[in-house]
Protein backbone atom coordinates (compact mmCIF):
# COMPACT_ATOMS: atom_id res chain seq x y z
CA UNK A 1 102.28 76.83 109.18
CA UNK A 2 100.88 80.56 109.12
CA UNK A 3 97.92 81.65 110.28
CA UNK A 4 96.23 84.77 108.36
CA UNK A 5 93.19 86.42 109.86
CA UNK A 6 90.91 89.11 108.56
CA UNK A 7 91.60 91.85 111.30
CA UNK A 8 94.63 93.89 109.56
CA UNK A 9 91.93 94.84 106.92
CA UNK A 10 89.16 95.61 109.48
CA UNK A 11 91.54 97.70 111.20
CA UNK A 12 92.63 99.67 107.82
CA UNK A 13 88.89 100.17 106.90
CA UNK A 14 88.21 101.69 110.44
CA UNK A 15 91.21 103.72 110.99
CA UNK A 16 92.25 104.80 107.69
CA UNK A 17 89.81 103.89 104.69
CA UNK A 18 86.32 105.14 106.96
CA UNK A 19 88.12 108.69 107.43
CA UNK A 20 89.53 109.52 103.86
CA UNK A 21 85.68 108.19 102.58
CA UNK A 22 84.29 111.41 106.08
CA UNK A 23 87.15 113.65 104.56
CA UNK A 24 86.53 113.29 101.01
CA UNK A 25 82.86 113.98 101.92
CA UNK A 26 83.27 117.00 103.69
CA UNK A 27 85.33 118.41 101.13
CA UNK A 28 83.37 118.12 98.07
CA UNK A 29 79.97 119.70 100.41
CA UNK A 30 79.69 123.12 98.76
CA UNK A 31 79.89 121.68 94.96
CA UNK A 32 78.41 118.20 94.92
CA UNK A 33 76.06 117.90 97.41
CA UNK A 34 74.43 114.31 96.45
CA UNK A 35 78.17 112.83 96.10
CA UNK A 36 78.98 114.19 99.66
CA UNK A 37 75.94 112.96 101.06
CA UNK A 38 76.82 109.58 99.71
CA UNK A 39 80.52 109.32 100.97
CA UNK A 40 79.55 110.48 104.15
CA UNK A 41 76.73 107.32 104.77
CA UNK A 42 79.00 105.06 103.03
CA UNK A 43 81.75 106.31 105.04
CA UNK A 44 79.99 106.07 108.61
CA UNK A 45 78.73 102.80 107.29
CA UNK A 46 81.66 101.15 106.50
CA UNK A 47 82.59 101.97 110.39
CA UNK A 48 80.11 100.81 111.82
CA UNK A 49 79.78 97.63 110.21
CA UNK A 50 83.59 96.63 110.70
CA UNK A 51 83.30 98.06 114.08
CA UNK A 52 80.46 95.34 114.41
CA UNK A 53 82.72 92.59 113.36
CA UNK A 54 85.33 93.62 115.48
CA UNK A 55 83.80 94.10 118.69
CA UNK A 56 81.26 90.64 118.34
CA UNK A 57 82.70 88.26 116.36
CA UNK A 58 85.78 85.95 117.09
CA UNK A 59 88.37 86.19 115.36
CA UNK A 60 88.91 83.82 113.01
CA UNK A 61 92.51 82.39 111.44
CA UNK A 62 92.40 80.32 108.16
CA UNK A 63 95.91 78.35 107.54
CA UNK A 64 97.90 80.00 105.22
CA UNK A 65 98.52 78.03 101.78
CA UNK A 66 101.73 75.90 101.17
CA UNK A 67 102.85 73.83 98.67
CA UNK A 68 104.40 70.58 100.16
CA UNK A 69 108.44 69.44 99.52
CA UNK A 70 107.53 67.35 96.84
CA UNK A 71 105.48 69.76 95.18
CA UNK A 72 102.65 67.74 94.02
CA UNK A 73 99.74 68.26 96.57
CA UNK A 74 98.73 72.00 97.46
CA UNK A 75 96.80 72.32 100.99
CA UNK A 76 93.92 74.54 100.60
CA UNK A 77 92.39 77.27 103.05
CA UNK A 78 89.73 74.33 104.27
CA UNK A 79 92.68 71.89 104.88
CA UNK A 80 92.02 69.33 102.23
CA UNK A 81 94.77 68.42 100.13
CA UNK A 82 93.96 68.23 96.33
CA UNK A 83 95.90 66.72 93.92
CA UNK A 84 97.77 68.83 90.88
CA UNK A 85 99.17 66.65 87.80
């Protein structure tokens, strides 16, 4: 069974996503002010909060959602099986 975890998208919002929001900030200074001023705190938010996650939280794996060979039960994220008719 495969295991997905959250930290591919942590990683994307730190290295990529947090610097095009700094970026896009710093380019649109001289003309919109208020819109800069909010990309840049969302921007330096958005690091520091995933950096938060990253650095004190475990990281945690959910299973990875599967339909068994005989195609009537479905295990969910939780690991119950439900039922489909």
């Amino acid at each position: 069974m495969k295991k997905i975890t959250e930290r591919p998208g942590r990683y994307f919002a730190i290295f990529i996503f947090s610097p095009v929001l700094l970026y896009c900030g710093l380019t649109v200074r001289k003309n919109h002010i208020n819109v800069s001023n909010t990309l840049i705190f969302f921007s330096v938010l958005l690091f520091v909060y995933e950096m938060f996650w990253i650095c004190y939280k475990n990281n945690i794996s959910l299973d990875a959602i599967y339909i068994d060979e005989d195609c009537d039960t479905k295990k969910t994220i939780t690991g119950e099986k439900e039922d489909y008719y």
